[in-house]
PDB file of N, CA and C in Angstrom:
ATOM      1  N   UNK A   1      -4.422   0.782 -13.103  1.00  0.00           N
ATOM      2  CA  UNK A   1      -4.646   1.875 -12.171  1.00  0.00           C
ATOM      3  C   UNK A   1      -6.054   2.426 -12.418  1.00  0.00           C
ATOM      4  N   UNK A   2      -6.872   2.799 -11.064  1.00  0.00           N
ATOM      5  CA  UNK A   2      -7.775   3.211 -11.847  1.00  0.00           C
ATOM      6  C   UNK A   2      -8.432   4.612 -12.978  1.00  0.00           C
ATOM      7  N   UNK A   3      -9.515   4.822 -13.026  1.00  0.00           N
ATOM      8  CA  UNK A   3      -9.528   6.158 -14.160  1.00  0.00           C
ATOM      9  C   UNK A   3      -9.175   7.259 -13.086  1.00  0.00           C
ATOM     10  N   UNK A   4      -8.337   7.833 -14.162  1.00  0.00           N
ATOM     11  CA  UNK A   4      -7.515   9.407 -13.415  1.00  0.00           C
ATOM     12  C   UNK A   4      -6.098   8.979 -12.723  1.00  0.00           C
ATOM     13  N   UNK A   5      -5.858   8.010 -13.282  1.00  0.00           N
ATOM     14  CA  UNK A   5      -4.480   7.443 -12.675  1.00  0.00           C
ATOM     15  C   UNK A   5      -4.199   7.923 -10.926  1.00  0.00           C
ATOM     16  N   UNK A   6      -5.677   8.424 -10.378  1.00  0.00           N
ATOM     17  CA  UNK A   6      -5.169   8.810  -9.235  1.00  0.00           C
ATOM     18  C   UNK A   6      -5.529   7.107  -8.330  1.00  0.00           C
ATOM     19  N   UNK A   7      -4.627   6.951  -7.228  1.00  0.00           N
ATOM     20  CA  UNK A   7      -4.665   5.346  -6.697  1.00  0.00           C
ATOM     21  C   UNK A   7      -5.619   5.515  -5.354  1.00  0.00           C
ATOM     22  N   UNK A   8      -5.988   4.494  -5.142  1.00  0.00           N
ATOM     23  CA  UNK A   8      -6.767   4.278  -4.223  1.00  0.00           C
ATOM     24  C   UNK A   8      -6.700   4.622  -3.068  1.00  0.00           C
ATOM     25  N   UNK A   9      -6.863   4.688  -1.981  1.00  0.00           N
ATOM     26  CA  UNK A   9      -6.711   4.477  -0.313  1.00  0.00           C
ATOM     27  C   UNK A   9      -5.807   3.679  -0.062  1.00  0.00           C
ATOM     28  N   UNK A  10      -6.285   2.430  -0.316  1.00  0.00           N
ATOM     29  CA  UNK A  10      -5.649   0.817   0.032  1.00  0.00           C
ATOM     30  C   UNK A  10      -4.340   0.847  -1.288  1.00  0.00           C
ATOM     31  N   UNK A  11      -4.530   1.833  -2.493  1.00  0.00           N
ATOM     32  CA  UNK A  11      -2.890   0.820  -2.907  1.00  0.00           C
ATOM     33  C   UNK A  11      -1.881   2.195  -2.494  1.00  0.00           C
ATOM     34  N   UNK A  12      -2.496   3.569  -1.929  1.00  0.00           N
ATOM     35  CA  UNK A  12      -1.320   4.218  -1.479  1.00  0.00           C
ATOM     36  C   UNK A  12      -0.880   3.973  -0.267  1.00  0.00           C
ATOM     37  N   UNK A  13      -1.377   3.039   0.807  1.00  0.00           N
ATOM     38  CA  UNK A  13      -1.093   2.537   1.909  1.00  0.00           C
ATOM     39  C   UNK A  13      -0.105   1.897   1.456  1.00  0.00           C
ATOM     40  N   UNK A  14      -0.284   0.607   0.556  1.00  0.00           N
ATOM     41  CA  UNK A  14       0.765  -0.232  -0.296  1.00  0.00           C
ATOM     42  C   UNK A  14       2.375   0.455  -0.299  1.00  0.00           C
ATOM     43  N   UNK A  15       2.303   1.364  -1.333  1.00  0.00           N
ATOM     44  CA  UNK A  15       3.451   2.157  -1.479  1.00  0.00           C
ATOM     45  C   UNK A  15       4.225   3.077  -0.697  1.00  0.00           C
ATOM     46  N   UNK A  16       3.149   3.318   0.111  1.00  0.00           N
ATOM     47  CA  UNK A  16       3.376   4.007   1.558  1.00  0.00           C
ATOM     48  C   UNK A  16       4.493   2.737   2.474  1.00  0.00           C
ATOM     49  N   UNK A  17       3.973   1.897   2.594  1.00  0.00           N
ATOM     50  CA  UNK A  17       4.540   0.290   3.522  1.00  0.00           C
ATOM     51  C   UNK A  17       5.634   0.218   2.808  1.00  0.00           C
ATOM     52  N   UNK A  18       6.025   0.464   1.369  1.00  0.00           N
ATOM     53  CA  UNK A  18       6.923  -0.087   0.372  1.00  0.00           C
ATOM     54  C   UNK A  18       8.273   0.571   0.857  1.00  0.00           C
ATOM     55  N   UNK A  19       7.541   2.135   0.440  1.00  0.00           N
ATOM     56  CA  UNK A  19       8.731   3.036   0.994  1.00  0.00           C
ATOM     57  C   UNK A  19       9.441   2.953   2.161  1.00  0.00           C
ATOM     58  N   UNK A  20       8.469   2.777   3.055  1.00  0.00           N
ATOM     59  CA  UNK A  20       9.278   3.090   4.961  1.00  0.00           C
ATOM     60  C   UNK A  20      10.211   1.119   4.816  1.00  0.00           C
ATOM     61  N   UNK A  21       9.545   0.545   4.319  1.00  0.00           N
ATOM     62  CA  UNK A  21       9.818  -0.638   4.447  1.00  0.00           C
ATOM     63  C   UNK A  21      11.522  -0.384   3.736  1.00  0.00           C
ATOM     64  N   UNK A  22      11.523   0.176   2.379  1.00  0.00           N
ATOM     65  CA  UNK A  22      12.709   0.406   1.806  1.00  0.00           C
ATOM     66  C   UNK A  22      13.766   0.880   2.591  1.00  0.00           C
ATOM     67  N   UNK A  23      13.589   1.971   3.333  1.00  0.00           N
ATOM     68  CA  UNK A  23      14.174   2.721   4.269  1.00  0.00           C
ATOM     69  C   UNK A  23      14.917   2.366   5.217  1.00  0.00           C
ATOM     70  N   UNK A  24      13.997   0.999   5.698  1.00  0.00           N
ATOM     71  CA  UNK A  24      14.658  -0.133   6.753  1.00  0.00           C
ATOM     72  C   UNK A  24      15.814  -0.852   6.284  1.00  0.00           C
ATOM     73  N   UNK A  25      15.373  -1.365   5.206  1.00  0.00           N
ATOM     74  CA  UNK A  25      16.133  -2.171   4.232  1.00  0.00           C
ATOM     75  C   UNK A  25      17.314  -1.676   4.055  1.00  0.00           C
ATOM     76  N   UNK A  26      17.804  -0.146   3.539  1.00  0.00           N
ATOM     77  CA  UNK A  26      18.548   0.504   3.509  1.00  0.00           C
ATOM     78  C   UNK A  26      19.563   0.629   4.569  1.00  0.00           C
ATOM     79  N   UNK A  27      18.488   1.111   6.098  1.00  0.00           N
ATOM     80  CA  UNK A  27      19.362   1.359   7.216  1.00  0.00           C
ATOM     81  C   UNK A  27      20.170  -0.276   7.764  1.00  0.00           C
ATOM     82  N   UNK A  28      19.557  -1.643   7.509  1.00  0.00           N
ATOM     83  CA  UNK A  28      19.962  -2.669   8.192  1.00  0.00           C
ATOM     84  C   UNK A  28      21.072  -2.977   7.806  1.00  0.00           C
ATOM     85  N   UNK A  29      21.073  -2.323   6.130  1.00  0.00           N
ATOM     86  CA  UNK A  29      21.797  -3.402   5.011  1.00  0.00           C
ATOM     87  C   UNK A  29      23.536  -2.314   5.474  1.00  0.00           C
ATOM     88  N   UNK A  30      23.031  -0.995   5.834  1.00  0.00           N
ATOM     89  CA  UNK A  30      24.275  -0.202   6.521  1.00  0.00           C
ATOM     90  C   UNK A  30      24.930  -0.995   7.694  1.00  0.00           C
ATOM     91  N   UNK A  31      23.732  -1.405   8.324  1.00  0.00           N
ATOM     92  CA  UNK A  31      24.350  -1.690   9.476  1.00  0.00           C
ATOM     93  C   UNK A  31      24.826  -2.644   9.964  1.00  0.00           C
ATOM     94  N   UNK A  32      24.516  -3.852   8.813  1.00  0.00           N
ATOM     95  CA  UNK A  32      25.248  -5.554   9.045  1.00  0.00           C
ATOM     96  C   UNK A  32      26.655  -4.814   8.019  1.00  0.00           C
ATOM     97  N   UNK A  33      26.771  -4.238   7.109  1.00  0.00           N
ATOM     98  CA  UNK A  33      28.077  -3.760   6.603  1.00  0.00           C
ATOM     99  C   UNK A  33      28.832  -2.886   7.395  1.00  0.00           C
ATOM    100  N   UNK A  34      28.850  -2.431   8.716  1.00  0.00           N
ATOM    101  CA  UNK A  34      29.167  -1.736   9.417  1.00  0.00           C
ATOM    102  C   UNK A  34      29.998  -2.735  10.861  1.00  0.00           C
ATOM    103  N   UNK A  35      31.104  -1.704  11.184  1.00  0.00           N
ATOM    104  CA  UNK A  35      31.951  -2.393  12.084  1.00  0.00           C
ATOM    105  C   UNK A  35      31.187  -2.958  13.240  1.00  0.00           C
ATOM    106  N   UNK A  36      30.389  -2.566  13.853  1.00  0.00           N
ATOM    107  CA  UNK A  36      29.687  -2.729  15.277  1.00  0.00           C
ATOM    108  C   UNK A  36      29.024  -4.209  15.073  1.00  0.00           C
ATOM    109  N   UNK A  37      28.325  -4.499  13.510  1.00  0.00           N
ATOM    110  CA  UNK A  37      28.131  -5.871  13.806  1.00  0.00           C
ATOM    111  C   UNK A  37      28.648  -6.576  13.563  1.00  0.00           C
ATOM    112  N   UNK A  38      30.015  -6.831  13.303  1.00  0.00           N
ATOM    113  CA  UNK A  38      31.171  -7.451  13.340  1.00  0.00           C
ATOM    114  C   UNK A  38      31.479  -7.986  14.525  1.00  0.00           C
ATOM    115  N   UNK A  39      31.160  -7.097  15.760  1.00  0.00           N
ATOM    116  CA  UNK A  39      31.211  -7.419  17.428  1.00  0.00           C
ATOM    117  C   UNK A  39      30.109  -7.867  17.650  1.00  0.00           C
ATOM    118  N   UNK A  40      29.253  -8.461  16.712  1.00  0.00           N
ATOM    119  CA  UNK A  40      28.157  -8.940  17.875  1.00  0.00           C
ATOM    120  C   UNK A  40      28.126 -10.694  17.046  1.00  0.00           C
ATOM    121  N   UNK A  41      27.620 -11.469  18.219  1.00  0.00           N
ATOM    122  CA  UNK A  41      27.825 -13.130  18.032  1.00  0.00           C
ATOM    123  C   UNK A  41      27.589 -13.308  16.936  1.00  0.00           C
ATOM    124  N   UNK A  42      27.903 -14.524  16.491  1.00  0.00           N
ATOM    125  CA  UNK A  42      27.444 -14.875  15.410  1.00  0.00           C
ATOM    126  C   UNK A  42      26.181 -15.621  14.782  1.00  0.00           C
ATOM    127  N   UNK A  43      25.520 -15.775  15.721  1.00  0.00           N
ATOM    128  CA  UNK A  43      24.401 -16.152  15.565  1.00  0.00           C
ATOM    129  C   UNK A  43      23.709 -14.937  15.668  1.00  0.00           C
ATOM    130  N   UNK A  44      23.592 -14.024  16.148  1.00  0.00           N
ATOM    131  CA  UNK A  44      23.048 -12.723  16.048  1.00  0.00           C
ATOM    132  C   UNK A  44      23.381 -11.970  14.614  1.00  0.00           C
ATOM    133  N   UNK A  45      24.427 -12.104  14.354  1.00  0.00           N
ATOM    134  CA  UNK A  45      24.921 -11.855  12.889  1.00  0.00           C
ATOM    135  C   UNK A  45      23.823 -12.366  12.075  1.00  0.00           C
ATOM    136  N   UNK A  46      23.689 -13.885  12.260  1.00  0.00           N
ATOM    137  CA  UNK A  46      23.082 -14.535  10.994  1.00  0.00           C
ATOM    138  C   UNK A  46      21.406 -14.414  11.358  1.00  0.00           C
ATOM    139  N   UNK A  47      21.070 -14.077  12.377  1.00  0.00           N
ATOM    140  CA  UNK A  47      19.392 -14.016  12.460  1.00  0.00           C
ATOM    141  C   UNK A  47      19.080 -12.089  11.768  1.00  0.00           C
ATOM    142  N   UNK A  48      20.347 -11.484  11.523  1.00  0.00           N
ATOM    143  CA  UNK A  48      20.215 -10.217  11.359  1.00  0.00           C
ATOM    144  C   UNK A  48      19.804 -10.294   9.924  1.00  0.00           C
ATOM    145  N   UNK A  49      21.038 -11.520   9.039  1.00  0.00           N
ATOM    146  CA  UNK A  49      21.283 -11.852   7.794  1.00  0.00           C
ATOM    147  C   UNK A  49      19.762 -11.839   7.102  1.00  0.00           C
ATOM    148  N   UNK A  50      19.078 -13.384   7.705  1.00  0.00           N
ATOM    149  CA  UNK A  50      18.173 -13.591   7.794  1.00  0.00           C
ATOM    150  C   UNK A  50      16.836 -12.775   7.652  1.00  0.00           C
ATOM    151  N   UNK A  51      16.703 -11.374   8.657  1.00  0.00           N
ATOM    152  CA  UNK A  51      15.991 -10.753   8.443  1.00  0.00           C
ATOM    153  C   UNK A  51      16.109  -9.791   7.726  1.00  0.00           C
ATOM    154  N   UNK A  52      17.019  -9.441   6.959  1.00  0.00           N
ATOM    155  CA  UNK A  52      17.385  -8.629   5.969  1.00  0.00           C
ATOM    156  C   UNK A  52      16.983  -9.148   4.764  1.00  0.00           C
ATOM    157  N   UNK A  53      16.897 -10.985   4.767  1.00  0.00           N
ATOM    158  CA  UNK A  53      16.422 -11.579   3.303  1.00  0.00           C
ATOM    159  C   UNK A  53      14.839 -11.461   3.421  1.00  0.00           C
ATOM    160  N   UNK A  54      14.141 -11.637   4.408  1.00  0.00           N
ATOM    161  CA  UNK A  54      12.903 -11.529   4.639  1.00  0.00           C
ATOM    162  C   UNK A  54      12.324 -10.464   4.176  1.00  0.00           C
ATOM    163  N   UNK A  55      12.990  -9.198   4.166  1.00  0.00           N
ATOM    164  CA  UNK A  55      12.686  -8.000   4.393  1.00  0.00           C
ATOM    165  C   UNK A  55      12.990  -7.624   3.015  1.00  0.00           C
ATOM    166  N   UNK A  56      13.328  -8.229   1.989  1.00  0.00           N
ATOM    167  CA  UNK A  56      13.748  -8.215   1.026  1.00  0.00           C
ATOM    168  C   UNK A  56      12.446  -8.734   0.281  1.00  0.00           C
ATOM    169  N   UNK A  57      12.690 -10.099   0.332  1.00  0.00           N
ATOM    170  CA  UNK A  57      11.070 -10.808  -0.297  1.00  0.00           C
ATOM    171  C   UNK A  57       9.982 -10.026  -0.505  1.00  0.00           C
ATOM    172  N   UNK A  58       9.834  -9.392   1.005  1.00  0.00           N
ATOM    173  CA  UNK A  58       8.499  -8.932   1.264  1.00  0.00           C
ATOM    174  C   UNK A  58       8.654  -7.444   0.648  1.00  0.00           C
ATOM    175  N   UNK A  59       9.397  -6.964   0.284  1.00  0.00           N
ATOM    176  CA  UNK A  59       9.352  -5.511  -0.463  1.00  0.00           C
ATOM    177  C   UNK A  59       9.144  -6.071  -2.072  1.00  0.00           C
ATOM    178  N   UNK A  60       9.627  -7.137  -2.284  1.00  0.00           N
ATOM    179  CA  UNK A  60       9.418  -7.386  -3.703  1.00  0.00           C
ATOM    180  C   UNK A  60       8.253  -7.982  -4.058  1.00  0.00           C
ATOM    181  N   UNK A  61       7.658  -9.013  -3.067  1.00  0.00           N
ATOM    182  CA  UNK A  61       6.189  -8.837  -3.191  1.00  0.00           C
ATOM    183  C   UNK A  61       5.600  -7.517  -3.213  1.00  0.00           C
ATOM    184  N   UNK A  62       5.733  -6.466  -2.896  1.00  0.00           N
ATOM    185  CA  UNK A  62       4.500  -5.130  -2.833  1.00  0.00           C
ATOM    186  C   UNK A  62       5.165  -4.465  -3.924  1.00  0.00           C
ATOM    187  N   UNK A  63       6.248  -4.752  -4.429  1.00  0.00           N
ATOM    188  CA  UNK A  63       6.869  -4.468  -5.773  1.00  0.00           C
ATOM    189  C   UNK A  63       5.377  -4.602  -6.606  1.00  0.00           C
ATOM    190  N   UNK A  64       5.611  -6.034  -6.668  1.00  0.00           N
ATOM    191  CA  UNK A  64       4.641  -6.855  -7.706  1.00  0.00           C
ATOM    192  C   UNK A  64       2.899  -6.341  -7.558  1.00  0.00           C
ATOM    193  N   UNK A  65       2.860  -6.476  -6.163  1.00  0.00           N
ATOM    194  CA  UNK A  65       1.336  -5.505  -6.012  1.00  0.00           C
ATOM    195  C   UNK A  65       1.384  -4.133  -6.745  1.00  0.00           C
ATOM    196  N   UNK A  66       2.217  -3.362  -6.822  1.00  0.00           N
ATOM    197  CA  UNK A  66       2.351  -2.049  -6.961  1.00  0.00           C
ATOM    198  C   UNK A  66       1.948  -2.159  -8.685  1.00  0.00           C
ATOM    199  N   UNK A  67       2.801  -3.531  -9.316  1.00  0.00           N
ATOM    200  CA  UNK A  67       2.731  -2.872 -10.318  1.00  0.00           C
ATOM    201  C   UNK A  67       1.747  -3.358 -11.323  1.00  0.00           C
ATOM    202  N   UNK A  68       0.436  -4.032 -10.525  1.00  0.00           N
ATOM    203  CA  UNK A  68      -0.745  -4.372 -10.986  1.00  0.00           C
ATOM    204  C   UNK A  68      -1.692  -3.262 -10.655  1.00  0.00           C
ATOM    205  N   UNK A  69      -1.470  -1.756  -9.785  1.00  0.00           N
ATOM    206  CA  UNK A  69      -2.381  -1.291  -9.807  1.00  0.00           C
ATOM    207  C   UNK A  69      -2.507  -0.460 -11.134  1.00  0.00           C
TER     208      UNK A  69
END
């Protein structure tokens, strides 16, 4: 991190993306566990699945950014 442990521009954008990104993560992961997508196809099910693993990766990559600053 740099001197003054205060972070940059560019890596509080980072953590900024991390958070709202978390948030999503949170609300999707409610909402494929939730009755309503139970009613929807199943292929819609699994592209939901899908983007929930994506969305996963990519928070744990800025994990890993985060914790090189």
């Amino acid at each position: 991190m740099p001197k003054g442990n205060q972070m940059q521009p560019h890596q509080q954008r980072v953590v900024d993306e991390k958070a709202e990104l978390d948030d999503k993560i949170t609300k999707l992961t409610t909402f494929i566990n939730g009755d309503i997508c139970k009613t929807l196809e199943h292929r819609d099910q699994e592209l939901l699945s899908n983007q929930l693993g994506h969305m996963r990766s990519y928070s744990e990559t800025l994990s890993q950014r985060i914790e090189r600053f």
